[in-house]
PDB file of N, CA and C in Angstrom:
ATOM      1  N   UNK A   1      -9.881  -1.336 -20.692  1.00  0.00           N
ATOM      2  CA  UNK A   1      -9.261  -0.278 -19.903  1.00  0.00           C
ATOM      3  C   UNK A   1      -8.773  -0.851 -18.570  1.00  0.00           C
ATOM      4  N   UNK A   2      -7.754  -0.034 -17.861  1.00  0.00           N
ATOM      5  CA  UNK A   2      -7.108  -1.018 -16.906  1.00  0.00           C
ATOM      6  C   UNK A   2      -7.625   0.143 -15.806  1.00  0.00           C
ATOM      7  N   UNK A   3      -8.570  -0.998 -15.096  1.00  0.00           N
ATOM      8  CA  UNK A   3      -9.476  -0.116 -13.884  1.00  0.00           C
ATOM      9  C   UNK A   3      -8.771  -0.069 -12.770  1.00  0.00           C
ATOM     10  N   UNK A   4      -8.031  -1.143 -12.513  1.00  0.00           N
ATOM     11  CA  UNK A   4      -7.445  -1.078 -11.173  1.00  0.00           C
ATOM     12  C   UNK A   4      -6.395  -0.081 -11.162  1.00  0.00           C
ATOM     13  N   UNK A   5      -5.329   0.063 -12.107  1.00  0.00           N
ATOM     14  CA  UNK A   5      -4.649   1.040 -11.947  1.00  0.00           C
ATOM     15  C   UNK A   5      -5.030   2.302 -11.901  1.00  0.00           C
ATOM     16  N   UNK A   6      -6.170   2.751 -12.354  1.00  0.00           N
ATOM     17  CA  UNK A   6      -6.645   3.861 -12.251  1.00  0.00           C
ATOM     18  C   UNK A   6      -6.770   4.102 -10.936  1.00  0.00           C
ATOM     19  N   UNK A   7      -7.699   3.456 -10.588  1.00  0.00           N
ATOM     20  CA  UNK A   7      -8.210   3.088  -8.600  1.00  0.00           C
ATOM     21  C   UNK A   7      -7.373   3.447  -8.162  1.00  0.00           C
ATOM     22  N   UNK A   8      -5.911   2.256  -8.491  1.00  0.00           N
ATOM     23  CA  UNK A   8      -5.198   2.587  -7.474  1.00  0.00           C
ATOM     24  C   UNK A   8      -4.404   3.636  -7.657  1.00  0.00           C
ATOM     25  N   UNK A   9      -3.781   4.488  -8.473  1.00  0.00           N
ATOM     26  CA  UNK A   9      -3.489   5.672  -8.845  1.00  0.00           C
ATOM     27  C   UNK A   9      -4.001   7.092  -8.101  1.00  0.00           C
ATOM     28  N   UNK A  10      -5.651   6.829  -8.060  1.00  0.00           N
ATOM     29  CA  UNK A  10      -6.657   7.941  -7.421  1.00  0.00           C
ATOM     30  C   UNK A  10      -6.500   7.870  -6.197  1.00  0.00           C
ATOM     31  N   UNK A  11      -6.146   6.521  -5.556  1.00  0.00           N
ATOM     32  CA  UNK A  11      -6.242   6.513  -4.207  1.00  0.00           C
ATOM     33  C   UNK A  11      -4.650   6.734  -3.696  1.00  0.00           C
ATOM     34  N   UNK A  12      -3.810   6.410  -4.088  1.00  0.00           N
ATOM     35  CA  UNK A  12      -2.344   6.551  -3.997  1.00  0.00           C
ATOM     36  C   UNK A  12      -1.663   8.492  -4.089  1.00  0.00           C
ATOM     37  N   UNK A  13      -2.309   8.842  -5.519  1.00  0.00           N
ATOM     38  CA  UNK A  13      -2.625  10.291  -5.162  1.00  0.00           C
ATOM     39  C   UNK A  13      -3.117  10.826  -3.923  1.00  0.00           C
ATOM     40  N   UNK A  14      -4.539  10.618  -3.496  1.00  0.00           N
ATOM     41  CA  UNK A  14      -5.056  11.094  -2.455  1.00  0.00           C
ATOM     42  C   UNK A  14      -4.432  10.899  -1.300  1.00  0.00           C
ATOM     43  N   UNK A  15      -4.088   9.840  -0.813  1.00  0.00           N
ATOM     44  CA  UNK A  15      -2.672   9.385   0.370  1.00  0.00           C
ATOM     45  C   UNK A  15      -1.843  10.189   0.150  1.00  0.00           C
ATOM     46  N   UNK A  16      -1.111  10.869  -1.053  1.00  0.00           N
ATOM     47  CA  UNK A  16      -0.129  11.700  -1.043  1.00  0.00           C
ATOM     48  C   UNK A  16      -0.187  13.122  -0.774  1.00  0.00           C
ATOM     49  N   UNK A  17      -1.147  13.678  -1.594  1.00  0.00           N
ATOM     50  CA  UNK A  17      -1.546  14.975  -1.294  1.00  0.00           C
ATOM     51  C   UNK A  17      -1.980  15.569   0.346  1.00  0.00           C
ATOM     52  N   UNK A  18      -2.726  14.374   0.973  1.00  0.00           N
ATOM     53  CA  UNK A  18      -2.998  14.360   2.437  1.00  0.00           C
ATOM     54  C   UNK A  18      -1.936  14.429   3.394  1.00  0.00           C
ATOM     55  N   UNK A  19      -0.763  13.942   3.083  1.00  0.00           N
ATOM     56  CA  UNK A  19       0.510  13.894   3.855  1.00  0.00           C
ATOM     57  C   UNK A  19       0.549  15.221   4.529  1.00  0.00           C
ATOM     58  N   UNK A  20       0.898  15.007   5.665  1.00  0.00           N
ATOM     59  CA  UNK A  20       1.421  16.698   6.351  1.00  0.00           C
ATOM     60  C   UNK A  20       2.758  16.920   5.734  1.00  0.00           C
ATOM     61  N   UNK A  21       3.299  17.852   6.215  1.00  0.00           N
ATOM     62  CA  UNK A  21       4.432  18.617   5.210  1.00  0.00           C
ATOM     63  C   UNK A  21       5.813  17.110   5.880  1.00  0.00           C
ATOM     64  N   UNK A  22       5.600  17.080   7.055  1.00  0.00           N
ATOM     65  CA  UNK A  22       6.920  16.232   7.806  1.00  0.00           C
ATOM     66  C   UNK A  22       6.925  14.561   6.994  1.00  0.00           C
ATOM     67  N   UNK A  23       5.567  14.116   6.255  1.00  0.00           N
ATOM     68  CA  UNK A  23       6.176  12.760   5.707  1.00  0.00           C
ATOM     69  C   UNK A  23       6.449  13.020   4.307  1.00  0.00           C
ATOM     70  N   UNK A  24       6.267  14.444   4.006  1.00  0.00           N
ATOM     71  CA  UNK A  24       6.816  14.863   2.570  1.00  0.00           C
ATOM     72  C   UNK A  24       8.052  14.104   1.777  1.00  0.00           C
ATOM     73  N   UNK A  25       9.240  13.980   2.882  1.00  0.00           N
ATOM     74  CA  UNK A  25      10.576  13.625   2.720  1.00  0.00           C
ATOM     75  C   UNK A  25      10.762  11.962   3.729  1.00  0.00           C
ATOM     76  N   UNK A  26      10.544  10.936   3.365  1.00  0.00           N
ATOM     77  CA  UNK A  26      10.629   9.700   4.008  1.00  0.00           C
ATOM     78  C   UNK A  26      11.448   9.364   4.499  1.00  0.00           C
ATOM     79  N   UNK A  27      11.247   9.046   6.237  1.00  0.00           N
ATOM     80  CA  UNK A  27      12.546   8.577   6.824  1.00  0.00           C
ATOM     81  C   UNK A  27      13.190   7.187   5.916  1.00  0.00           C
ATOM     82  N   UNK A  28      14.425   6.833   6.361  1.00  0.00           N
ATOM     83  CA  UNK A  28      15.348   5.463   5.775  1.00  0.00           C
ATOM     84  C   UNK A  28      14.326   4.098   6.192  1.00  0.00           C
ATOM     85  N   UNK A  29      13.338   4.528   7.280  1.00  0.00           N
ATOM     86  CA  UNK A  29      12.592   3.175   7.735  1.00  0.00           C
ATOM     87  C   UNK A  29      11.122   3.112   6.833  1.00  0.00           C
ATOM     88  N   UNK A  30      10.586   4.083   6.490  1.00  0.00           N
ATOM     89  CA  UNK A  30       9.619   4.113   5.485  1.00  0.00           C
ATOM     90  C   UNK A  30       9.883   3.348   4.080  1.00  0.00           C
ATOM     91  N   UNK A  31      11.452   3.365   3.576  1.00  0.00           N
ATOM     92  CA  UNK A  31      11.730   2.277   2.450  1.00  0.00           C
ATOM     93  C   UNK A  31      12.013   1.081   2.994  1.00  0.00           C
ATOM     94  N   UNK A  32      12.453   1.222   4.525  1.00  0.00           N
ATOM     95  CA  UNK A  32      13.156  -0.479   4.573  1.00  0.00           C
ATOM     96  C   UNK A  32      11.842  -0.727   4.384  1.00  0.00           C
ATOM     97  N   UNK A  33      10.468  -0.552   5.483  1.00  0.00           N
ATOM     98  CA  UNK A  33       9.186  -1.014   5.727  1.00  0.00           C
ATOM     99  C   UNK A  33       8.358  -1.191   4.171  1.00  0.00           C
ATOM    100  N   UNK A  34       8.731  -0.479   3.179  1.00  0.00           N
ATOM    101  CA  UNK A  34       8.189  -0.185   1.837  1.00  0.00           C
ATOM    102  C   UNK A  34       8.750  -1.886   1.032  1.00  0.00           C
ATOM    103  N   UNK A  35      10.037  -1.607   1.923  1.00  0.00           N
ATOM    104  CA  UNK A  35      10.353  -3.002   0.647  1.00  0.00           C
ATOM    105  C   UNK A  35      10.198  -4.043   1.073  1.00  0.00           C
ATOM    106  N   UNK A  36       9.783  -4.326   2.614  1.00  0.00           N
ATOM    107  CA  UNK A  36       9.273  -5.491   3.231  1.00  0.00           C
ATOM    108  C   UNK A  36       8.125  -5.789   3.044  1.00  0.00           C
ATOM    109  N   UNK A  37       7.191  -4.805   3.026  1.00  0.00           N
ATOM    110  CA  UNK A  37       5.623  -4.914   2.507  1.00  0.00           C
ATOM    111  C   UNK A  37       5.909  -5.210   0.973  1.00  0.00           C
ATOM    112  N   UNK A  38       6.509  -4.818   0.346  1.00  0.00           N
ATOM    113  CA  UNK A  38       6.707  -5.562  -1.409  1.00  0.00           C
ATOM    114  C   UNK A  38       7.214  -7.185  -1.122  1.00  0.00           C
ATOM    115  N   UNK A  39       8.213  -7.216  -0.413  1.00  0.00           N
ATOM    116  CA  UNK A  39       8.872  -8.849  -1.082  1.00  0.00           C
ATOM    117  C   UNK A  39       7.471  -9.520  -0.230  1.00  0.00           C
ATOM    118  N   UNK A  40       6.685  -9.303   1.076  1.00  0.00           N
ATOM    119  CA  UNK A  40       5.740 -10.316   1.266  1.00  0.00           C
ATOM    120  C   UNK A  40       4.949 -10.548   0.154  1.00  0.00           C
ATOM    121  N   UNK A  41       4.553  -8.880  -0.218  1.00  0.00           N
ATOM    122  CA  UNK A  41       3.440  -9.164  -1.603  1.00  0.00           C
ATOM    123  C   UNK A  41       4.030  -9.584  -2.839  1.00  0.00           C
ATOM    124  N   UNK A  42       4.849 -10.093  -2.608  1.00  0.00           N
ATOM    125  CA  UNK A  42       5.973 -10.965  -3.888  1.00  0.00           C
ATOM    126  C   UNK A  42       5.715 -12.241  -3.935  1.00  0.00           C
ATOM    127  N   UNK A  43       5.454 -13.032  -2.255  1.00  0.00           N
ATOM    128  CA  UNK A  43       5.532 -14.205  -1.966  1.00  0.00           C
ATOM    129  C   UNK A  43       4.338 -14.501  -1.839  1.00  0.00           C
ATOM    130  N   UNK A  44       3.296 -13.562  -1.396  1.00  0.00           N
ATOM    131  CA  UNK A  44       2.158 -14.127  -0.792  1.00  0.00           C
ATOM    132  C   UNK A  44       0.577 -13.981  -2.083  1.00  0.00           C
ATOM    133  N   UNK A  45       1.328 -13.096  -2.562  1.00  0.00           N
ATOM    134  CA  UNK A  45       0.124 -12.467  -3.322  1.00  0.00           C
ATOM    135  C   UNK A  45      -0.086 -13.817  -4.520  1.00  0.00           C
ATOM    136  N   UNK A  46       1.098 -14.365  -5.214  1.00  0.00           N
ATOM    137  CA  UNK A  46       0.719 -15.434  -5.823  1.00  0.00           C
ATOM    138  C   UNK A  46       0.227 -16.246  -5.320  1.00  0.00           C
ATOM    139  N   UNK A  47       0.118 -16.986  -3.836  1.00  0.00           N
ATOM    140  CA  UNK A  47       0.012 -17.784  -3.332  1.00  0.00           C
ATOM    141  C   UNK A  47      -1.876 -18.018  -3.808  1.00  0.00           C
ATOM    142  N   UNK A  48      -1.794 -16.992  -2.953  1.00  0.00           N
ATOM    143  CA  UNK A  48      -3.361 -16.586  -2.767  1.00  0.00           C
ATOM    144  C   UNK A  48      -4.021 -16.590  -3.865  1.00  0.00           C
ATOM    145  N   UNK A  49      -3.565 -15.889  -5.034  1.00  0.00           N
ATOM    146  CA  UNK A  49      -4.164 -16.180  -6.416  1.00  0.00           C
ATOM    147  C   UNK A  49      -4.025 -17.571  -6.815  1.00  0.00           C
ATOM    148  N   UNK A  50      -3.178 -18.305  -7.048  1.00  0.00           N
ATOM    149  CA  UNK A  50      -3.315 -19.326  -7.263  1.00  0.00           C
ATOM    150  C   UNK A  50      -3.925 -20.228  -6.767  1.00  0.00           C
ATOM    151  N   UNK A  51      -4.352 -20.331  -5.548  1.00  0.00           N
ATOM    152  CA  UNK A  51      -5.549 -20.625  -4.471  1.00  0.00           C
ATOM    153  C   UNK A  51      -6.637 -20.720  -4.701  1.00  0.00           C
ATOM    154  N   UNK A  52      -7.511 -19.445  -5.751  1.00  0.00           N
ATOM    155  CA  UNK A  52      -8.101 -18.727  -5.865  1.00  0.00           C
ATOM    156  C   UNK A  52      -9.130 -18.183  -4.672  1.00  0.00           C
ATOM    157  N   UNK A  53      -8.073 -17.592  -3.855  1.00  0.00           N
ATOM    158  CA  UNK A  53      -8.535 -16.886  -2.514  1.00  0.00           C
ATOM    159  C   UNK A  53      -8.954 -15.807  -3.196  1.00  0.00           C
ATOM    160  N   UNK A  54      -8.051 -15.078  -3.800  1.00  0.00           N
ATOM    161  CA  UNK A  54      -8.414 -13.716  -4.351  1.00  0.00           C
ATOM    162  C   UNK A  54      -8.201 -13.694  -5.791  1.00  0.00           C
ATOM    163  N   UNK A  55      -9.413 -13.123  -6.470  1.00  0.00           N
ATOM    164  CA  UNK A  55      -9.650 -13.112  -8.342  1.00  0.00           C
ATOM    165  C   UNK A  55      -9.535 -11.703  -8.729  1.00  0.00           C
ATOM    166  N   UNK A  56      -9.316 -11.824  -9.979  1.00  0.00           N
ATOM    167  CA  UNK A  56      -9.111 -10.254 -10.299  1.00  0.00           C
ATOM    168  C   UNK A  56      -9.960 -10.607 -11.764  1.00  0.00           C
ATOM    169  N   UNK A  57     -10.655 -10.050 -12.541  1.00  0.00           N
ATOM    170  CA  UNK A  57     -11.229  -9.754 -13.765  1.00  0.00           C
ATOM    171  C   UNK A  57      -9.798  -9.119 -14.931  1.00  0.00           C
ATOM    172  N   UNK A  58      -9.655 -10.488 -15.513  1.00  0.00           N
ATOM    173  CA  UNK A  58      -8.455 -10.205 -16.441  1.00  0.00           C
ATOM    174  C   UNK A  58      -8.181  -8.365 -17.183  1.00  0.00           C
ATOM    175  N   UNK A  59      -9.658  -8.547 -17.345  1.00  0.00           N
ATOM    176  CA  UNK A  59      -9.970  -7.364 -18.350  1.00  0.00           C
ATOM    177  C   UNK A  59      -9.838  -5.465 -17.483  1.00  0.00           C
ATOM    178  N   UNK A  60      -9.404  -6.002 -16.455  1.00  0.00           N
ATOM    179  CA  UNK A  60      -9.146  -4.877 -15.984  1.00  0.00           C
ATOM    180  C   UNK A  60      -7.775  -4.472 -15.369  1.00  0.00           C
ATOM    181  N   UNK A  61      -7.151  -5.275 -16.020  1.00  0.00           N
ATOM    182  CA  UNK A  61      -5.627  -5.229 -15.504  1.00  0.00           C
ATOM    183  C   UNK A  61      -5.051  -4.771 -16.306  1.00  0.00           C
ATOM    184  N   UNK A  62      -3.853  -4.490 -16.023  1.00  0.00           N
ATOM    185  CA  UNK A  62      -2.660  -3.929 -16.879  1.00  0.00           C
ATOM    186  C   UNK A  62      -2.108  -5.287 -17.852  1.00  0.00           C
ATOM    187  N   UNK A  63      -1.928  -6.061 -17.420  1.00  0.00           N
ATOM    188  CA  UNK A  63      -1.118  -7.474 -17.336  1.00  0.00           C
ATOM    189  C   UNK A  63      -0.075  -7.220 -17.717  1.00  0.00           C
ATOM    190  N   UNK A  64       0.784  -6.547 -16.506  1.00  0.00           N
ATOM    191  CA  UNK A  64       2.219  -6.953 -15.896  1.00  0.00           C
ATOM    192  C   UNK A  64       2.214  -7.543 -14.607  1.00  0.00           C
ATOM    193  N   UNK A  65       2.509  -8.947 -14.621  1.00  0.00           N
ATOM    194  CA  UNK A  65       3.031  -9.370 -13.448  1.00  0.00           C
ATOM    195  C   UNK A  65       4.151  -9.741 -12.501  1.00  0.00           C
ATOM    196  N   UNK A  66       4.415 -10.026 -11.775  1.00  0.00           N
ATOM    197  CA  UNK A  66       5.550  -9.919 -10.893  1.00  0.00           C
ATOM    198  C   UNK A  66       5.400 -11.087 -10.482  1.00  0.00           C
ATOM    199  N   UNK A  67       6.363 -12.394 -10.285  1.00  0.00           N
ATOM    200  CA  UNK A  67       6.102 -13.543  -9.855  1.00  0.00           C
ATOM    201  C   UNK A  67       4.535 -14.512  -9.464  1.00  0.00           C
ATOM    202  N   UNK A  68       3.869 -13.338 -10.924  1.00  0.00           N
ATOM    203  CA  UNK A  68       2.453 -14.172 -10.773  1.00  0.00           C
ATOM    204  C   UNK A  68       1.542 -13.071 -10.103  1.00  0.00           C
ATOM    205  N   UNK A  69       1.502 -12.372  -9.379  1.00  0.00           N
ATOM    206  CA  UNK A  69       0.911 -11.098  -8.991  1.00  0.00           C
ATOM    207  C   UNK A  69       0.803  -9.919  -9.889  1.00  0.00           C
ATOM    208  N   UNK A  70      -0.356  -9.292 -10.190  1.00  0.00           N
ATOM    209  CA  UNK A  70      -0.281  -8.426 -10.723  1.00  0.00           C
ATOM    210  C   UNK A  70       0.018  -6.992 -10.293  1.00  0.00           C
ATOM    211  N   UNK A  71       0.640  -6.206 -11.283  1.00  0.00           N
ATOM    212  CA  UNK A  71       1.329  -5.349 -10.803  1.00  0.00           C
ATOM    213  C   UNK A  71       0.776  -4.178  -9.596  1.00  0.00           C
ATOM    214  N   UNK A  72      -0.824  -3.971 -10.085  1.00  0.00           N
ATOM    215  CA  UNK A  72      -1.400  -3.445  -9.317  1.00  0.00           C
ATOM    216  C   UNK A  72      -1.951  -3.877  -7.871  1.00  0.00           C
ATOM    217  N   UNK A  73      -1.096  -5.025  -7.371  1.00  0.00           N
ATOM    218  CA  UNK A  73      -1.175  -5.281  -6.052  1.00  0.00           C
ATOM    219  C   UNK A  73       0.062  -4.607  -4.944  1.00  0.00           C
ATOM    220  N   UNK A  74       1.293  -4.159  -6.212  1.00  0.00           N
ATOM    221  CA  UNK A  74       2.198  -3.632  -5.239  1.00  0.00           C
ATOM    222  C   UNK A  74       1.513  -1.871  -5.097  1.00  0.00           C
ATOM    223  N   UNK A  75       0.469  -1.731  -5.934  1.00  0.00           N
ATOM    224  CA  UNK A  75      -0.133  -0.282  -5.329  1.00  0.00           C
ATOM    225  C   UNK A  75      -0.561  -0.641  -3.884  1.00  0.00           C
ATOM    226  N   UNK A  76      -1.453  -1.280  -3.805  1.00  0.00           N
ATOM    227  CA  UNK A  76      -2.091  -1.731  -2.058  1.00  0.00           C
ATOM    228  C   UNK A  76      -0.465  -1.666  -1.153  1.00  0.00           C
ATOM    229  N   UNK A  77       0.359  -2.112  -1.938  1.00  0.00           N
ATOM    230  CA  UNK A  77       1.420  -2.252  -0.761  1.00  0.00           C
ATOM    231  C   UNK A  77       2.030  -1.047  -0.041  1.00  0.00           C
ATOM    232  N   UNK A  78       1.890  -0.364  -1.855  1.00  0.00           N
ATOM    233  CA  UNK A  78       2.568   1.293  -1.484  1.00  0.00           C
ATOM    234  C   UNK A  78       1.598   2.037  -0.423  1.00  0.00           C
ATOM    235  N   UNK A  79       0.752   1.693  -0.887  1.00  0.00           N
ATOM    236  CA  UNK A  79      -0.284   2.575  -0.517  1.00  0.00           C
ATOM    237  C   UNK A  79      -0.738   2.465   1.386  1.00  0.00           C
ATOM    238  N   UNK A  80      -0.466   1.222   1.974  1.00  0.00           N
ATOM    239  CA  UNK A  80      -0.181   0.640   3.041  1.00  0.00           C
ATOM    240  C   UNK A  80       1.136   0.973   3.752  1.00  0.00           C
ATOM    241  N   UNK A  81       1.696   1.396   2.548  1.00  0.00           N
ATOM    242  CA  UNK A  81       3.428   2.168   3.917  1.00  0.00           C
ATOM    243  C   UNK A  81       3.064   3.051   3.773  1.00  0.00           C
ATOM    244  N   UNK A  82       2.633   3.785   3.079  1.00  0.00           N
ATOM    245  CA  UNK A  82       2.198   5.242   3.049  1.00  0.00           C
ATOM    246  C   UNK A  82       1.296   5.940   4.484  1.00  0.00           C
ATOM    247  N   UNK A  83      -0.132   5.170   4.161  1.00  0.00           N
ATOM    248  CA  UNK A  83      -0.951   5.287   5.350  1.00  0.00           C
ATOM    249  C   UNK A  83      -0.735   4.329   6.560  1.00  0.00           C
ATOM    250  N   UNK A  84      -0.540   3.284   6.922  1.00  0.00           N
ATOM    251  CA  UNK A  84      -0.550   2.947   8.073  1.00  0.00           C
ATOM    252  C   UNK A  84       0.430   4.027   9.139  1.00  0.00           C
ATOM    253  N   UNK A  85       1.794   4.192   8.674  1.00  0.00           N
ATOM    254  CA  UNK A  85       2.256   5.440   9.522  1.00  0.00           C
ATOM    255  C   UNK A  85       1.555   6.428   9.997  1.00  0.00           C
ATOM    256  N   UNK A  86       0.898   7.344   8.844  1.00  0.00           N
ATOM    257  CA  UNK A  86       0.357   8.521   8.977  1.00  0.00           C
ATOM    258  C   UNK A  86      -0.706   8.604  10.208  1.00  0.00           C
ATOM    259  N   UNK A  87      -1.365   7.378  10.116  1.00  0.00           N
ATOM    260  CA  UNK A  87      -2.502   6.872  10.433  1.00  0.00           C
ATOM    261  C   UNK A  87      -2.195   6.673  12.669  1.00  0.00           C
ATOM    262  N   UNK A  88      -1.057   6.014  12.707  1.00  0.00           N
ATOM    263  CA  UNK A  88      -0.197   5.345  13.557  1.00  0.00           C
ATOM    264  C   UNK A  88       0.030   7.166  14.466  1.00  0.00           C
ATOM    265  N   UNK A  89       0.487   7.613  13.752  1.00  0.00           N
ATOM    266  CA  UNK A  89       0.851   8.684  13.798  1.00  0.00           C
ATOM    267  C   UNK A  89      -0.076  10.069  14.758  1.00  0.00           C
ATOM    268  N   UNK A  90      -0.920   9.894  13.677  1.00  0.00           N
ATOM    269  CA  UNK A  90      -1.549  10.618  14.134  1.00  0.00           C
ATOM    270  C   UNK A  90      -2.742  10.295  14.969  1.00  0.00           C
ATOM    271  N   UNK A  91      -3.057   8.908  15.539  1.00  0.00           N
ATOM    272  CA  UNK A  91      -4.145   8.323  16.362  1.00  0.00           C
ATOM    273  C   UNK A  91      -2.914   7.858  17.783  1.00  0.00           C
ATOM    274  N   UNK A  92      -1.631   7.755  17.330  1.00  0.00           N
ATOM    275  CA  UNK A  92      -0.747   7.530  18.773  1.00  0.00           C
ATOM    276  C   UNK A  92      -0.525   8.463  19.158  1.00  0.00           C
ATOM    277  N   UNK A  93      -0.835  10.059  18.925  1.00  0.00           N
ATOM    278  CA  UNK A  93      -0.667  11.104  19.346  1.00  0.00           C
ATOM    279  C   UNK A  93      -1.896  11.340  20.397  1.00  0.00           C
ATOM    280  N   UNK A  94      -2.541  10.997  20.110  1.00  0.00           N
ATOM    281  CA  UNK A  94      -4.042  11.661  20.630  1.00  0.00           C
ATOM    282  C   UNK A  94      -4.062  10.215  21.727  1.00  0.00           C
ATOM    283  N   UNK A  95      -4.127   9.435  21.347  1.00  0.00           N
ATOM    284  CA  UNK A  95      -3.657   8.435  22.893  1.00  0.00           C
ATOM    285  C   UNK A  95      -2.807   8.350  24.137  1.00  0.00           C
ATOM    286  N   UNK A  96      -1.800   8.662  23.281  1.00  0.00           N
ATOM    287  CA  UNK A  96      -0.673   9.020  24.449  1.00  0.00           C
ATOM    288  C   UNK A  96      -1.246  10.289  25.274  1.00  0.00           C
ATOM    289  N   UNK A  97      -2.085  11.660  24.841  1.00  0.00           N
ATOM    290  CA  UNK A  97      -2.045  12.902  25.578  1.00  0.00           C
ATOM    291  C   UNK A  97      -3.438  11.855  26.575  1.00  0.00           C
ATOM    292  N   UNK A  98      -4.214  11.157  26.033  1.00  0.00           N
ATOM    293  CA  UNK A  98      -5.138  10.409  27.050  1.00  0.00           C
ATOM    294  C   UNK A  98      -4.892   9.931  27.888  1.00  0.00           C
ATOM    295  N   UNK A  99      -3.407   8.851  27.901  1.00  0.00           N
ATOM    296  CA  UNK A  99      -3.250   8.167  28.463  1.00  0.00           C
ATOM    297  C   UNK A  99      -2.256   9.087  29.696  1.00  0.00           C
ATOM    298  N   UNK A 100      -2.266  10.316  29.344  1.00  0.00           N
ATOM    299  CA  UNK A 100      -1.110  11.097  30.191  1.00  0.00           C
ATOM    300  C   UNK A 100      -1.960  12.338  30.944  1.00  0.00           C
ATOM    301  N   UNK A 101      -3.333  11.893  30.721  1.00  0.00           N
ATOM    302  CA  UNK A 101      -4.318  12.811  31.792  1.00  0.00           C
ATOM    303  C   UNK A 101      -4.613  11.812  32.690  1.00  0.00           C
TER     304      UNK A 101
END
Protein backbone atom coordinates (compact mmCIF):
# COMPACT_ATOMS: atom_id res chain seq x y z
CA UNK A 1 0.00 0.00 0.00
CA UNK A 2 1.36 3.41 -0.82
CA UNK A 3 1.59 5.14 2.72
CA UNK A 4 3.09 8.20 1.84
CA UNK A 5 0.59 9.26 -0.51
CA UNK A 6 -2.00 8.69 1.73
CA UNK A 7 -0.07 10.97 4.46
CA UNK A 8 0.45 13.20 2.16
CA UNK A 9 -3.05 13.46 0.72
CA UNK A 10 -4.51 13.74 4.60
CA UNK A 11 -2.27 16.39 5.26
CA UNK A 12 -2.61 18.36 1.90
CA UNK A 13 -6.48 18.03 2.46
CA UNK A 14 -6.24 19.43 5.90
CA UNK A 15 -4.03 22.59 4.60
CA UNK A 16 -6.88 23.03 2.25
CA UNK A 17 -9.94 22.87 4.09
CA UNK A 18 -8.15 25.30 6.79
CA UNK A 19 -7.63 28.02 4.18
CA UNK A 20 -9.67 31.19 5.00
CA UNK A 21 -12.11 31.99 2.26
CA UNK A 22 -9.32 34.86 0.63
CA UNK A 23 -6.54 31.96 -0.31
CA UNK A 24 -9.51 29.99 -1.73
CA UNK A 25 -8.63 31.57 -5.26
CA UNK A 26 -4.53 31.86 -5.60
CA UNK A 27 -2.83 34.92 -6.37
CA UNK A 28 -0.42 34.63 -9.94
CA UNK A 29 2.58 34.57 -7.17
CA UNK A 30 1.32 31.48 -5.27
CA UNK A 31 2.00 29.42 -8.79
CA UNK A 32 5.11 31.31 -9.75
CA UNK A 33 6.32 30.39 -5.87
CA UNK A 34 4.51 26.75 -6.42
CA UNK A 35 6.65 26.10 -9.43
CA UNK A 36 9.87 27.31 -7.92
CA UNK A 37 9.45 25.14 -4.87
CA UNK A 38 8.84 22.12 -7.59
CA UNK A 39 11.87 22.68 -10.06
CA UNK A 40 14.23 22.97 -6.63
CA UNK A 41 12.53 19.69 -5.54
CA UNK A 42 13.36 18.48 -9.11
CA UNK A 43 17.04 19.24 -8.60
CA UNK A 44 17.61 18.74 -5.11
CA UNK A 45 15.49 15.98 -4.01
CA UNK A 46 17.55 13.46 -6.20
CA UNK A 47 20.57 14.78 -5.03
CA UNK A 48 19.91 13.99 -1.56
CA UNK A 49 18.55 10.56 -2.28
CA UNK A 50 21.23 9.54 -4.04
CA UNK A 51 23.47 10.65 -1.18
CA UNK A 52 21.50 8.70 0.90
CA UNK A 53 20.75 11.79 3.06
CA UNK A 54 17.19 10.94 2.86
CA UNK A 55 15.58 7.06 2.43
CA UNK A 56 12.25 6.22 1.74
CA UNK A 57 10.98 2.37 2.29
CA UNK A 58 10.38 1.23 -1.37
CA UNK A 59 7.27 -0.50 -0.22
CA UNK A 60 5.50 2.45 0.55
CA UNK A 61 5.64 4.39 -2.44
CA UNK A 62 3.73 4.83 -5.36
CA UNK A 63 6.84 4.38 -7.66
CA UNK A 64 6.44 7.26 -9.91
CA UNK A 65 9.37 9.22 -10.12
CA UNK A 66 10.39 12.46 -11.41
CA UNK A 67 14.10 12.83 -12.23
CA UNK A 68 14.77 10.24 -9.52
CA UNK A 69 12.49 11.74 -6.76
CA UNK A 70 9.56 10.27 -5.86
CA UNK A 71 6.45 11.60 -6.67
CA UNK A 72 5.32 12.05 -3.24
CA UNK A 73 7.98 14.58 -2.48
CA UNK A 74 6.33 17.17 -4.78
CA UNK A 75 3.32 16.75 -2.04
CA UNK A 76 5.82 18.37 0.74
CA UNK A 77 6.37 20.98 -1.94
CA UNK A 78 2.67 21.64 -2.51
CA UNK A 79 1.99 21.45 0.68
CA UNK A 80 4.84 24.16 1.66
CA UNK A 81 3.30 26.88 -0.85
CA UNK A 82 0.24 26.23 0.53
CA UNK A 83 1.14 26.80 4.28
CA UNK A 84 4.12 28.83 4.56
CA UNK A 85 1.89 31.90 3.20
CA UNK A 86 -1.02 31.22 5.30
CA UNK A 87 1.23 30.82 8.09
CA UNK A 88 3.37 34.24 7.02
CA UNK A 89 0.15 35.65 6.90
CA UNK A 90 -1.37 35.26 9.57
CA UNK A 91 1.70 35.51 12.31
CA UNK A 92 2.83 38.97 10.13
CA UNK A 93 -0.43 40.27 11.05
CA UNK A 94 -0.27 39.96 14.69
CA UNK A 95 3.41 41.40 14.60
CA UNK A 96 3.02 44.23 12.73
CA UNK A 97 -0.23 45.41 15.23
CA UNK A 98 2.86 44.74 18.05
CA UNK A 99 5.22 46.34 16.50
CA UNK A 100 2.73 49.44 15.93
CA UNK A 101 1.85 49.73 19.80
Amino acid sequence: MTTYLILNLLFLLTAILFLPVQFRKPPTAFWIALGVVFVLTMIFDPIIIALDIVAYDQTKLLGIFIFGAPVEDFFYAMYAAIIVPLLWTRFGKRRQREDNQ
